[in-house]
N, C-alpha and C. Protein backbone atom coordinates (compact mmCIF):
# COMPACT_ATOMS: atom_id res chain seq x y z
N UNK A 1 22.51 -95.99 -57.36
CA UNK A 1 23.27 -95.35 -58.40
C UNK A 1 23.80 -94.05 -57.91
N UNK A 2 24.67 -93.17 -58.13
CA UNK A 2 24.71 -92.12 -58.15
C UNK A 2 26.15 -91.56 -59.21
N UNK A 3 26.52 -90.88 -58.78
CA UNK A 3 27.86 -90.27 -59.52
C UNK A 3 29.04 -91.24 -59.76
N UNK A 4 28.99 -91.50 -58.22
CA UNK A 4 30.44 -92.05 -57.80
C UNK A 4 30.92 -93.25 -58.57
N UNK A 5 30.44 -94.16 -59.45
CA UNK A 5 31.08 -95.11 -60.04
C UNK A 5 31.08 -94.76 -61.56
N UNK A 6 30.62 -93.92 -61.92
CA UNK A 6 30.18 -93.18 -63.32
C UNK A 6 30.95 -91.86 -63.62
N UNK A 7 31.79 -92.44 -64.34
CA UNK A 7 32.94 -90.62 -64.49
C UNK A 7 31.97 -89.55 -65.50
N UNK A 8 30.94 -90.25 -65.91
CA UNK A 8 30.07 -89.29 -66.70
C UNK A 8 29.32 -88.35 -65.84
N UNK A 9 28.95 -89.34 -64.97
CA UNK A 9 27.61 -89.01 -64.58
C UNK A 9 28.18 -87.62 -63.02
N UNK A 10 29.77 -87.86 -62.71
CA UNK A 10 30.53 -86.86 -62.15
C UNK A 10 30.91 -85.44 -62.96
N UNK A 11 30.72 -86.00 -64.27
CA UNK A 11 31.15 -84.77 -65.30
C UNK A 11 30.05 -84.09 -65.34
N UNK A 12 28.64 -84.38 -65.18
CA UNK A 12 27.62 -83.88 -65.91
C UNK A 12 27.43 -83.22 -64.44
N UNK A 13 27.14 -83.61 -63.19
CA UNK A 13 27.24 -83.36 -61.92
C UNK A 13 28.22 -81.74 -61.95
N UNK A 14 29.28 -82.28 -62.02
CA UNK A 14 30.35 -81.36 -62.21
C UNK A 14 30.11 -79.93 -62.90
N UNK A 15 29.38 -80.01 -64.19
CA UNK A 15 29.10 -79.60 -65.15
C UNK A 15 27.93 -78.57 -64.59
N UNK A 16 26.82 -78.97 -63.69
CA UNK A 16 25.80 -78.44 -63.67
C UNK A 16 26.56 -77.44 -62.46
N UNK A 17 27.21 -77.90 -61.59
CA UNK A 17 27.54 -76.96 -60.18
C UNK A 17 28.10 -76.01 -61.32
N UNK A 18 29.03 -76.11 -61.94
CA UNK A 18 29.91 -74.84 -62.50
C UNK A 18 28.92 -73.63 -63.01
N UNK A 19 27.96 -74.32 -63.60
CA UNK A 19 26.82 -73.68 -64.11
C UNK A 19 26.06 -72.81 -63.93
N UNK A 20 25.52 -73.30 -62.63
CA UNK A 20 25.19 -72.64 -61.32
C UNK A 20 26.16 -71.61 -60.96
N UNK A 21 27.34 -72.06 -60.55
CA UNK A 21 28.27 -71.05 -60.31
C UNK A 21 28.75 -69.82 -60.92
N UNK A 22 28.88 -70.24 -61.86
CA UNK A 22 29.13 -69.42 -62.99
C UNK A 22 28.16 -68.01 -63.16
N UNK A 23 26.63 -68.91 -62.63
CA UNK A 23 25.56 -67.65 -63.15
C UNK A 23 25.26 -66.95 -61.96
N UNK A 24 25.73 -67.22 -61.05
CA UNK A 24 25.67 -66.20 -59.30
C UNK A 24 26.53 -65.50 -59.44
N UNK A 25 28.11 -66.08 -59.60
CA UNK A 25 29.83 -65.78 -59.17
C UNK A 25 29.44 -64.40 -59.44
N UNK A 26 29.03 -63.42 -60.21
CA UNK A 26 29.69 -62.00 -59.96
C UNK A 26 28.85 -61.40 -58.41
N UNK A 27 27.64 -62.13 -58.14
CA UNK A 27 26.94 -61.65 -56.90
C UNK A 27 27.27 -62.25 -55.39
N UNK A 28 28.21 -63.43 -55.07
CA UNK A 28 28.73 -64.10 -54.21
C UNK A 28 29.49 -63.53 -53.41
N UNK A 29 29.61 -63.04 -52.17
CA UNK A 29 30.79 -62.28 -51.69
C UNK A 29 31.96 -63.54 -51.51
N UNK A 30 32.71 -62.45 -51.67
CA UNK A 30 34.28 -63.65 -51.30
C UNK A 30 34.52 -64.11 -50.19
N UNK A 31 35.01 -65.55 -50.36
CA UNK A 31 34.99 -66.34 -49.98
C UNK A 31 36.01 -66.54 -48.49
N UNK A 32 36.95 -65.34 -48.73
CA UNK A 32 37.72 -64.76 -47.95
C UNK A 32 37.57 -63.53 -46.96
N UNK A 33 35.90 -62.94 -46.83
CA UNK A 33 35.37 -62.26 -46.48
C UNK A 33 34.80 -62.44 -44.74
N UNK A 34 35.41 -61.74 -44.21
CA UNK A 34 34.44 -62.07 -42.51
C UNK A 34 33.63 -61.27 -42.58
N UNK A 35 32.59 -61.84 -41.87
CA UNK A 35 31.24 -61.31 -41.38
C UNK A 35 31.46 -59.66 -41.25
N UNK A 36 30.29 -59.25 -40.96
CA UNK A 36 30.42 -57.54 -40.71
C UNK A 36 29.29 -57.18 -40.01
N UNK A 37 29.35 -57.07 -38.28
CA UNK A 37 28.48 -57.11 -37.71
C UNK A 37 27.56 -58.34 -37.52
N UNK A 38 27.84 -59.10 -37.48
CA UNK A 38 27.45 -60.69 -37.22
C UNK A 38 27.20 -60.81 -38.52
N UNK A 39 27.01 -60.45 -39.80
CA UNK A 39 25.98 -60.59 -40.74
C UNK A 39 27.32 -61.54 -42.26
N UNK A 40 26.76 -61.60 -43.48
CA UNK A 40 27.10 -61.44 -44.52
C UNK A 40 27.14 -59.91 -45.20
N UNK A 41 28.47 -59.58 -45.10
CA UNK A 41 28.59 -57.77 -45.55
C UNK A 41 27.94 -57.69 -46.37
N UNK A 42 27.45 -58.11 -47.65
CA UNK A 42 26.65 -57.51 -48.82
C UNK A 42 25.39 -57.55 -47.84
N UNK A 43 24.89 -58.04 -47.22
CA UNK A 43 23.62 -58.04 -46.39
C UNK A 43 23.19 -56.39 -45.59
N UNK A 44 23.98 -56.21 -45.61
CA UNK A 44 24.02 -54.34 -45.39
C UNK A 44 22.97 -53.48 -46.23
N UNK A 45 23.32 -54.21 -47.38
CA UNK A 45 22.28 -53.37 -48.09
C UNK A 45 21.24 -54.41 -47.95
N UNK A 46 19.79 -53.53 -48.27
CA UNK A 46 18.52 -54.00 -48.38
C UNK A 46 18.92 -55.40 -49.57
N UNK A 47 17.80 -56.48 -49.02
CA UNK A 47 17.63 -57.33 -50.06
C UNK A 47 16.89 -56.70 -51.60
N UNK A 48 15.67 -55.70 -51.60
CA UNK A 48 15.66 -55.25 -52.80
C UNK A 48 16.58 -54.54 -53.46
N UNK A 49 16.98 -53.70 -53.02
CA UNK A 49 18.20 -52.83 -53.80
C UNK A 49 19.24 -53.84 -54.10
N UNK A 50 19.52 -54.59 -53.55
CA UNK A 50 20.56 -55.95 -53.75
C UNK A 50 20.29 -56.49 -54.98
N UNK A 51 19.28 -56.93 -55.26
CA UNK A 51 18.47 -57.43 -56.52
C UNK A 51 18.13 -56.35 -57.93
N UNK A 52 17.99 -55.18 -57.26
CA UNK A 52 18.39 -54.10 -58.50
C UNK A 52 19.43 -53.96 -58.75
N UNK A 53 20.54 -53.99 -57.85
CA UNK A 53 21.52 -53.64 -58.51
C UNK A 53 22.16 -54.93 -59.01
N UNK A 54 22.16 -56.23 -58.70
CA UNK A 54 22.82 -56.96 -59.81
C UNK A 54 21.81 -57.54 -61.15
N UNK A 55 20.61 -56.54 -61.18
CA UNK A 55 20.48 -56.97 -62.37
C UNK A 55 20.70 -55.70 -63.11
N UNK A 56 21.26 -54.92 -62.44
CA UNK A 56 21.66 -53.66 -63.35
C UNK A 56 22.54 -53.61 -63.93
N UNK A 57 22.35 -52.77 -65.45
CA UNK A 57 23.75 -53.05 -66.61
C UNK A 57 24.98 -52.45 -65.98
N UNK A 58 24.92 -51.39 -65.45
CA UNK A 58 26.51 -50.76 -64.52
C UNK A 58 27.05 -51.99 -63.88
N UNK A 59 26.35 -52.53 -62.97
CA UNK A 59 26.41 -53.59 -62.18
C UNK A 59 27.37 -55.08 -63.45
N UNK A 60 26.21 -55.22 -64.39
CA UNK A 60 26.76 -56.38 -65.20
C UNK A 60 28.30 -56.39 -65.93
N UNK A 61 27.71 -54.87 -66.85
CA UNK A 61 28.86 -54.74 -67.66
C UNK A 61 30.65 -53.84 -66.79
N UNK A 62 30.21 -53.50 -65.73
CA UNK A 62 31.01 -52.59 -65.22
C UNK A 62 32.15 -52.90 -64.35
N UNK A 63 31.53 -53.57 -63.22
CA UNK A 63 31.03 -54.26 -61.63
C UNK A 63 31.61 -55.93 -61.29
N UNK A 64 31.58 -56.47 -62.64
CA UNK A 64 31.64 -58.00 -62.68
C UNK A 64 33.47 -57.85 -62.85
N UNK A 65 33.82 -58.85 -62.00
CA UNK A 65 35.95 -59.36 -61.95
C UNK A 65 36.18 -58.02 -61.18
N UNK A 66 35.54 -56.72 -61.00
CA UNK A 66 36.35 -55.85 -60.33
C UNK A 66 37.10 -56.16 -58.93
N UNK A 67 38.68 -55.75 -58.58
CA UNK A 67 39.29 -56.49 -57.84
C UNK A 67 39.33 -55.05 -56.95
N UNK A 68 40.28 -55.01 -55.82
CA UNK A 68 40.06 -53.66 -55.21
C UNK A 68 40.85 -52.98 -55.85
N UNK A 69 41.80 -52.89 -56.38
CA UNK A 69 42.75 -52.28 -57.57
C UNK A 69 42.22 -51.76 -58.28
N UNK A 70 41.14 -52.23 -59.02
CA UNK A 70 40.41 -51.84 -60.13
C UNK A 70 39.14 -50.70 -59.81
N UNK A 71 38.72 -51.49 -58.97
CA UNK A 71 37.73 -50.41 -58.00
C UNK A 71 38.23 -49.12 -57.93
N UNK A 72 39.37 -49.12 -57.85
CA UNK A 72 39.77 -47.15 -57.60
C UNK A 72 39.63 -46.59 -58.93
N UNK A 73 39.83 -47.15 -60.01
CA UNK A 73 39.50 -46.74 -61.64
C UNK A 73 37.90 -46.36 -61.47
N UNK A 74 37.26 -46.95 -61.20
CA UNK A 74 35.53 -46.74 -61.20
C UNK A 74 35.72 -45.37 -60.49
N UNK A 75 35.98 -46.07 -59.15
CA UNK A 75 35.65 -45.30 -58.27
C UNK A 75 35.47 -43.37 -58.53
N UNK A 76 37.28 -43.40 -59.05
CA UNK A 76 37.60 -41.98 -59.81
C UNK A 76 36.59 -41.50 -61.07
N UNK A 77 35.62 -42.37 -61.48
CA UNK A 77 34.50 -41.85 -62.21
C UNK A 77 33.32 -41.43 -61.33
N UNK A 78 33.16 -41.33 -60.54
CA UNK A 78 32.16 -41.05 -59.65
C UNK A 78 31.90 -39.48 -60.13
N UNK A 79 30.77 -38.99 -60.32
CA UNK A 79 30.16 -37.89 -60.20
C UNK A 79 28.96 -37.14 -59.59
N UNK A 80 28.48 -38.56 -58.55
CA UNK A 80 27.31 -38.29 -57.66
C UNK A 80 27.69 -39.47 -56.31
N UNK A 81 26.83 -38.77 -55.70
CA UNK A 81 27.09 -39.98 -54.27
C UNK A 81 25.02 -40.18 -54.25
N UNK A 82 24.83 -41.18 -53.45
CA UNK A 82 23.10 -41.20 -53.11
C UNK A 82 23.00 -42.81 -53.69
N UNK A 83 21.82 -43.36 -53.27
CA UNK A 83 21.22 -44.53 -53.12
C UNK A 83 20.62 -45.21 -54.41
N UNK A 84 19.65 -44.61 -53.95
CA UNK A 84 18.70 -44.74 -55.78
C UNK A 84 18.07 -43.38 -55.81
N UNK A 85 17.59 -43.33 -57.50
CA UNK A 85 17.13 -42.33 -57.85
C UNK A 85 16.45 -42.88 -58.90
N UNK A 86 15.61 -41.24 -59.49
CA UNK A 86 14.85 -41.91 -60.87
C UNK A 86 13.21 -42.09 -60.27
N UNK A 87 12.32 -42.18 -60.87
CA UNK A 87 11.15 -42.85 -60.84
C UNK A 87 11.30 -44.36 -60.30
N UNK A 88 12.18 -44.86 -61.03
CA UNK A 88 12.01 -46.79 -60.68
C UNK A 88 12.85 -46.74 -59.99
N UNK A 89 13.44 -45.80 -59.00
CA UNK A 89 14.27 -45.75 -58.11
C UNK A 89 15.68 -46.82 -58.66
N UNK A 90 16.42 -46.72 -59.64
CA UNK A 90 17.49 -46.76 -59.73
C UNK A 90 18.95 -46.90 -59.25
N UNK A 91 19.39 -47.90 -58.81
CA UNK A 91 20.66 -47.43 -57.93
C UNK A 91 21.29 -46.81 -58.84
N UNK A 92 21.95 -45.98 -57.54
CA UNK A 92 23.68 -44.89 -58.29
C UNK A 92 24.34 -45.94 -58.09
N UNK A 93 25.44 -45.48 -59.28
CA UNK A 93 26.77 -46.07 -59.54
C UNK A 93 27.33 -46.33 -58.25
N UNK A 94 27.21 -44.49 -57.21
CA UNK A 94 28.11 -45.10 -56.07
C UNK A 94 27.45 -45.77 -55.19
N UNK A 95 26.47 -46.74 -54.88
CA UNK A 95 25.98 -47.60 -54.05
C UNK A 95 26.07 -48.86 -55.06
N UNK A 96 26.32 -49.04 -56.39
CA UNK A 96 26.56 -50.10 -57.00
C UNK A 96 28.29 -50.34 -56.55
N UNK A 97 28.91 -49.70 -56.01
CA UNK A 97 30.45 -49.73 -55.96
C UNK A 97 30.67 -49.95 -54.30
N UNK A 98 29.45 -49.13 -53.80
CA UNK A 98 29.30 -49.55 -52.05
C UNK A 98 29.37 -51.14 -52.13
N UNK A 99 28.37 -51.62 -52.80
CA UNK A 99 27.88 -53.31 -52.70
C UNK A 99 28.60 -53.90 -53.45
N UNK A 100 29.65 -53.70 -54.02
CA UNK A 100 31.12 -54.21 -54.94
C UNK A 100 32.24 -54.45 -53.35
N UNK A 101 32.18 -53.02 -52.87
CA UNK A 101 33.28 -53.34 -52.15
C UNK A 101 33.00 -54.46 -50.69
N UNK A 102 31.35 -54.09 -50.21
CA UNK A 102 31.07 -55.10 -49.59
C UNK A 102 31.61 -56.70 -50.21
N UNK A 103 31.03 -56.49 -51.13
CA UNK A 103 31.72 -58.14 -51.63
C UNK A 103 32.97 -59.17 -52.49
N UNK A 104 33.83 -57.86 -52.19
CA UNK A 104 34.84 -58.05 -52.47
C UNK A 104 35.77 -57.86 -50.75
N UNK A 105 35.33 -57.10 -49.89
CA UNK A 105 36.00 -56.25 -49.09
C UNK A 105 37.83 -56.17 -48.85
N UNK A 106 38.11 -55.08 -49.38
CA UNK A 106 39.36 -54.91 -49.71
C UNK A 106 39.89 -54.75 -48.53
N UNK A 107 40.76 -54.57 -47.70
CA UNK A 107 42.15 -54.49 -47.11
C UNK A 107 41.97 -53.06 -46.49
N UNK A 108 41.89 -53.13 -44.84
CA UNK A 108 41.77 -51.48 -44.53
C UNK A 108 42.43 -50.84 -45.15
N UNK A 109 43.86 -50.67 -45.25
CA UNK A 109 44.40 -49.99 -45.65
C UNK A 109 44.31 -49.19 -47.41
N UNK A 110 43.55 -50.23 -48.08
CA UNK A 110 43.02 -49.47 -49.09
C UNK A 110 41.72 -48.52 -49.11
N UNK A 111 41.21 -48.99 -47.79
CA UNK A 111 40.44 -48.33 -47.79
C UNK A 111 40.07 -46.89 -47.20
N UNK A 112 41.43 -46.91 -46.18
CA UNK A 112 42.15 -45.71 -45.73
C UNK A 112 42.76 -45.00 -46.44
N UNK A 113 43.20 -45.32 -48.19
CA UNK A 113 43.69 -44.86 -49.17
C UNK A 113 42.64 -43.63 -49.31
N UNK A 114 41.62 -44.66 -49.84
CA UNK A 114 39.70 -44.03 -50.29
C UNK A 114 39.82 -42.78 -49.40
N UNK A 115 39.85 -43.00 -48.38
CA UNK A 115 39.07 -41.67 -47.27
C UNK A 115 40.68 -40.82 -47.43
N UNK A 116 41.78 -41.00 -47.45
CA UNK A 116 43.17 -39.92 -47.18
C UNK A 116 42.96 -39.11 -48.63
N UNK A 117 42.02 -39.79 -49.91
CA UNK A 117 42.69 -39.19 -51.00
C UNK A 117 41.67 -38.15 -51.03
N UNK A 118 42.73 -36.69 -51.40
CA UNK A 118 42.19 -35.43 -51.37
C UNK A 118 41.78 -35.17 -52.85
N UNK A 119 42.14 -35.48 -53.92
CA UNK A 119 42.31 -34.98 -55.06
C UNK A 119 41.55 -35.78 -55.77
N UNK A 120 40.22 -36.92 -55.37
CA UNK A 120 38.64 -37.12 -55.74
C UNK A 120 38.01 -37.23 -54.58
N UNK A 121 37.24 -36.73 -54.57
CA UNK A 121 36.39 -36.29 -53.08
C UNK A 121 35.12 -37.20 -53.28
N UNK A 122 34.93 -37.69 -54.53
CA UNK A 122 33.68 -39.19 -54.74
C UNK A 122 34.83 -40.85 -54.09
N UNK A 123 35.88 -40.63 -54.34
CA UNK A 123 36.69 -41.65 -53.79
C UNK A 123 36.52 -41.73 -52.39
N UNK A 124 36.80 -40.00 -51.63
CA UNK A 124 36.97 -40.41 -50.39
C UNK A 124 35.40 -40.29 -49.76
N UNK A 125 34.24 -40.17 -50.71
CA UNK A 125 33.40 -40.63 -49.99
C UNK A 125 33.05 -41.66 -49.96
N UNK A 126 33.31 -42.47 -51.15
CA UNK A 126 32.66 -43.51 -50.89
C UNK A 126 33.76 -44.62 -50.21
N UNK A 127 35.19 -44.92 -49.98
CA UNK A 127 35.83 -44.65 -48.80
C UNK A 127 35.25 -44.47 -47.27
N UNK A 128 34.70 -43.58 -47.07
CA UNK A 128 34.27 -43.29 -46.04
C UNK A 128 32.78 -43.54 -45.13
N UNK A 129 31.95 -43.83 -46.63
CA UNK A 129 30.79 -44.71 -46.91
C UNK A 129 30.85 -46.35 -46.10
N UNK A 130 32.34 -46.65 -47.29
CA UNK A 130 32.08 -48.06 -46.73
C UNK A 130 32.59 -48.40 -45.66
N UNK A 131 33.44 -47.31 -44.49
CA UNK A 131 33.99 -47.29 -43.36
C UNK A 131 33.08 -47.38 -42.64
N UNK A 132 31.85 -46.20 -42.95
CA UNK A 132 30.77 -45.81 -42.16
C UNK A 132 30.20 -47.29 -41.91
N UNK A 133 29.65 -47.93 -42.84
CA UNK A 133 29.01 -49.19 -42.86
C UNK A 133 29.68 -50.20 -41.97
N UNK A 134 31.09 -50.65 -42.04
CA UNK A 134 31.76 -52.14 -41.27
C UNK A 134 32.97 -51.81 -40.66
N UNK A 135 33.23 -50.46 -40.38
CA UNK A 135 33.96 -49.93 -39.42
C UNK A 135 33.23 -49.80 -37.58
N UNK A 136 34.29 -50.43 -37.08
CA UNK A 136 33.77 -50.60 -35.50
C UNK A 136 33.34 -48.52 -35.16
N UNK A 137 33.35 -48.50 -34.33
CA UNK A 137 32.83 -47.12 -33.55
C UNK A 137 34.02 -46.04 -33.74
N UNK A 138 35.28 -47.20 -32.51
CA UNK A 138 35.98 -46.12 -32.38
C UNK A 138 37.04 -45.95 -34.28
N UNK A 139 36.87 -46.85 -34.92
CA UNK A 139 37.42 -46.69 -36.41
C UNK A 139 36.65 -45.40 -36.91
N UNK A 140 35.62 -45.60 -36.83
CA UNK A 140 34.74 -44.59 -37.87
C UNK A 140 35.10 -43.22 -37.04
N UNK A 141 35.07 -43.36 -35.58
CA UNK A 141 35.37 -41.52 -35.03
C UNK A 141 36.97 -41.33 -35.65
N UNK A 142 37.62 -41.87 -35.29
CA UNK A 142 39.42 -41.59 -35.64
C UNK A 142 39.51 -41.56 -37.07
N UNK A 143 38.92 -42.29 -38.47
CA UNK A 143 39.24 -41.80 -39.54
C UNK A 143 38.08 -40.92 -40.20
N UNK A 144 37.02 -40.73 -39.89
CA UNK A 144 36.15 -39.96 -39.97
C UNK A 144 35.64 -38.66 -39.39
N UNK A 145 36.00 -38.44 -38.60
CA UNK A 145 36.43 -36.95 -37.63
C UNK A 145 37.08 -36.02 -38.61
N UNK A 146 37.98 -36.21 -39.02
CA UNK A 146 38.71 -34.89 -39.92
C UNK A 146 38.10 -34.93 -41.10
N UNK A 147 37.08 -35.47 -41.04
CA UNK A 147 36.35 -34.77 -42.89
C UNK A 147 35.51 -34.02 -42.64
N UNK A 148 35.10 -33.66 -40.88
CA UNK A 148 34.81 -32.30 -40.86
C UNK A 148 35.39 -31.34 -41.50
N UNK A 149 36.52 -31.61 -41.72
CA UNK A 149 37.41 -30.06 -42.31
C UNK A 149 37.44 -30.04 -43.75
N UNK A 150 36.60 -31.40 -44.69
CA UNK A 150 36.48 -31.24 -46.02
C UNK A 150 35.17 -30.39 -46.33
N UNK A 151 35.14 -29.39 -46.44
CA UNK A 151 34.24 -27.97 -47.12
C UNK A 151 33.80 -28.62 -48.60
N UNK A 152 34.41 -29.35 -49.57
CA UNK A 152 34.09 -29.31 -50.80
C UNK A 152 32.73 -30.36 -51.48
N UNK A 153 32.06 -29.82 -52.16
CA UNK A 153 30.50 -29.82 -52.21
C UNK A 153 30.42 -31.44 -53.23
N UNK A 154 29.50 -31.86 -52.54
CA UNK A 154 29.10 -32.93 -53.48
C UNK A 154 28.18 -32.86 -54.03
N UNK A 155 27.81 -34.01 -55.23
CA UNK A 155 26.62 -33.82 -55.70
C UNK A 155 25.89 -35.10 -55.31
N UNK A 156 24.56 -35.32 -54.73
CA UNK A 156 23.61 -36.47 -54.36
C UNK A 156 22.48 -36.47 -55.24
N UNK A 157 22.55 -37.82 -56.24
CA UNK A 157 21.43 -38.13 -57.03
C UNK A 157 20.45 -38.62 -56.42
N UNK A 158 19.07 -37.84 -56.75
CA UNK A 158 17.53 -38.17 -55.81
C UNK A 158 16.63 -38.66 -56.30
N UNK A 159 15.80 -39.31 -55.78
CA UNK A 159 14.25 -39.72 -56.37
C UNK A 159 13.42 -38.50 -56.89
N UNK A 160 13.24 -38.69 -57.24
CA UNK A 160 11.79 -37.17 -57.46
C UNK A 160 10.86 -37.08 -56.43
N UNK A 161 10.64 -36.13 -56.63
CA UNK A 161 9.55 -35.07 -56.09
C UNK A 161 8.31 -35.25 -55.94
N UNK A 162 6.99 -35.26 -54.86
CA UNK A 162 5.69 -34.88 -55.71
C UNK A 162 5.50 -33.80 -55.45
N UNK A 163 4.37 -32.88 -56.75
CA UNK A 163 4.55 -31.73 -56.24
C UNK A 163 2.89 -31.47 -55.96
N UNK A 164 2.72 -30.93 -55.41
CA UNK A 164 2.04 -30.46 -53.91
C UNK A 164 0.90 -30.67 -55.16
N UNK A 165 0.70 -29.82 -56.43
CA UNK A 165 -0.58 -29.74 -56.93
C UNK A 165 -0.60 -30.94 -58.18
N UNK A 166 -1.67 -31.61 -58.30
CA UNK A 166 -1.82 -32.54 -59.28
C UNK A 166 -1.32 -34.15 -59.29
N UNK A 167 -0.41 -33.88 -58.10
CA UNK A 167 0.40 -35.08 -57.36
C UNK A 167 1.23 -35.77 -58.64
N UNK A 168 1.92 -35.44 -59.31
CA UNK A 168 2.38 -35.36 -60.93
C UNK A 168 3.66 -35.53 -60.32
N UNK A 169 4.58 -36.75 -61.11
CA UNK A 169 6.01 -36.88 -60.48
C UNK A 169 7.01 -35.81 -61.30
N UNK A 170 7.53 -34.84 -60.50
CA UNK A 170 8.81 -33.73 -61.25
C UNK A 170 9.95 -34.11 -60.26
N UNK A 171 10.74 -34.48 -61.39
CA UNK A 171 12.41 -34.88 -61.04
C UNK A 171 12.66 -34.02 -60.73
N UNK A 172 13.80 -33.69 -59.32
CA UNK A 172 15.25 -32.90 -59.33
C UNK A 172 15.71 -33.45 -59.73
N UNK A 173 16.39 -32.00 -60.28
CA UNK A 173 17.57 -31.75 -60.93
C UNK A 173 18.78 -33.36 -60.42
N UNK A 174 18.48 -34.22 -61.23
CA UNK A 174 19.43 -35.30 -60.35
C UNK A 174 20.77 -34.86 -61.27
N UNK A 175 21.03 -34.53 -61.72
CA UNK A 175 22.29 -34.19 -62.27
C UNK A 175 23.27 -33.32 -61.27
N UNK A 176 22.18 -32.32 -60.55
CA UNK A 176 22.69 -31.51 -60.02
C UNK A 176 22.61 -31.74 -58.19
N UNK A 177 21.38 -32.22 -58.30
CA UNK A 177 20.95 -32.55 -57.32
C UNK A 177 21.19 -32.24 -55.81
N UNK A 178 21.62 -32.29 -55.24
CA UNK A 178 21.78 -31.50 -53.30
C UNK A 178 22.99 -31.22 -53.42
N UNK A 179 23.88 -30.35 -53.09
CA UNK A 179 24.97 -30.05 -52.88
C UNK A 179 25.81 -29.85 -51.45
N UNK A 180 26.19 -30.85 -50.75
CA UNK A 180 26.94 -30.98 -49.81
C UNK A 180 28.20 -31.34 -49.52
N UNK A 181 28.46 -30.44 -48.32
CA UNK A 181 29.91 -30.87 -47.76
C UNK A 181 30.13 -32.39 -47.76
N UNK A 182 31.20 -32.31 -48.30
CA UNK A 182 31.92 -34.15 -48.08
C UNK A 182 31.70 -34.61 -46.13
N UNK A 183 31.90 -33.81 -45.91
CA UNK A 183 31.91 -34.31 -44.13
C UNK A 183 30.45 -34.30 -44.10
N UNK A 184 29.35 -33.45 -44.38
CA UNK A 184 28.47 -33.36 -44.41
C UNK A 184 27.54 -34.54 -44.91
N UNK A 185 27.56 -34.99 -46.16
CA UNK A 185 27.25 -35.97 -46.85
C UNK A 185 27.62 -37.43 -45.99
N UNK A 186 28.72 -37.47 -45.83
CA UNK A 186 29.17 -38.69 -45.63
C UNK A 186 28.69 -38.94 -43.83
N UNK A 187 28.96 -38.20 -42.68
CA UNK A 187 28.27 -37.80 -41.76
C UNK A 187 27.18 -38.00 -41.20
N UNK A 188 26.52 -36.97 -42.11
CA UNK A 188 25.28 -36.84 -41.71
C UNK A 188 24.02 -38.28 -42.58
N UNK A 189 24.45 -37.84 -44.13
CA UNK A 189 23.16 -38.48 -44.72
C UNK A 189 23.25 -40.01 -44.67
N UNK A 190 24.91 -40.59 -44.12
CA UNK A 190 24.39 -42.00 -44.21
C UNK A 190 24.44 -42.40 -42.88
N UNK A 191 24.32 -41.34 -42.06
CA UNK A 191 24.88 -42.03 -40.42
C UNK A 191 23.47 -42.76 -39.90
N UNK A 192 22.46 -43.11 -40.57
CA UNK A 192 21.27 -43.90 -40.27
C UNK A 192 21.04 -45.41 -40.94
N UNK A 193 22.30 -45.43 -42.19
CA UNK A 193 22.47 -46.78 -43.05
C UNK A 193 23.42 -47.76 -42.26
């Protein structure tokens, strides 16, 4: 028996793949996507943080159909750069938008948009983020070199603290959280990711 002589039993078949599909599709990278470093680009990030962030509501309600077009709308909401934060370690928005663009991966040239634009400095980091990540060597020195000359301060949302007495968890200030140069930030704190 199987499907093939049974138009039902192809519908119901049919029926279950979509199903399936349907309940991954916003976490699937595209299908039009090459490797990045031998790998699957969303594979960049850790498999746990991968799993926090698509079951995270930013992620669900935010994150899901975004095309690279649309991505620059988010993007221009950015008000922190950093990984996770929080006690339950939390991803930020901008590593929920890092692992968007991994799996969407847009078109250098938009992404050379990200890093040229002066007038949101969360755009051109995270721009420069996702250069850092699946940009060859000599890419990342030639468009990443002149943000030495960006001076203007970011903000990086952090995990908390322990503090020395009582071993008691006290948040920084994540609102406010580290304040660094864009060249600095982008540079230095992810040149180990």
């Amino acid at each position: 028996g199987g499907a093939g002589g049974n138009p039902r039993g192809a519908q119901a078949s049919a029926g279950r793949a979509c199903a399936m599909w349907g309940k991954n599709s916003a976490n699937v990278t595209d299908t039009t996507a090459i490797s990045v470093h031998g790998t699957n680009p969303q594979n960049l990030v850790e498999k746990i943080l991968r799993s926090k962030i698509y079951n995270h509501a930013y992620w669900k309600e935010h994150c899901f159909g975004l095309t690279a077009e649309s991505l620059v709308d988010k993007a221009m909401e950015l008000d922190t750069v950093g990984g996770t934060f929080g006690g339950i370690r939390e991803p930020s928005h901008f590593i929920q938008l890092t692992l968007k663009m991994l799996q969407i991966q847009p078109e250098k040239e938009i992404v050379l948009e990200f890093i040229k634009n002066e007038d949101y400095k969360y755009v051109r980091a995270l721009g420069a983020f996702y250069l850092r990540l699946t940009g060859r060597p000599a890419e990342v020195f030639q468009y990443l070199e002149p943000l030495y000359n960006d001076y203007r301060k970011l903000r990086r949302r952090r995990a908390p603290s322990l503090e020395a007495e009582g071993g008691e968890m006290v948040p920084t200030d994540t609102r406010e959280g580290t304040r660094s140069p864009v060249h600095s930030a982008v540079l230095r704190w992810f040149s180990s990711s």
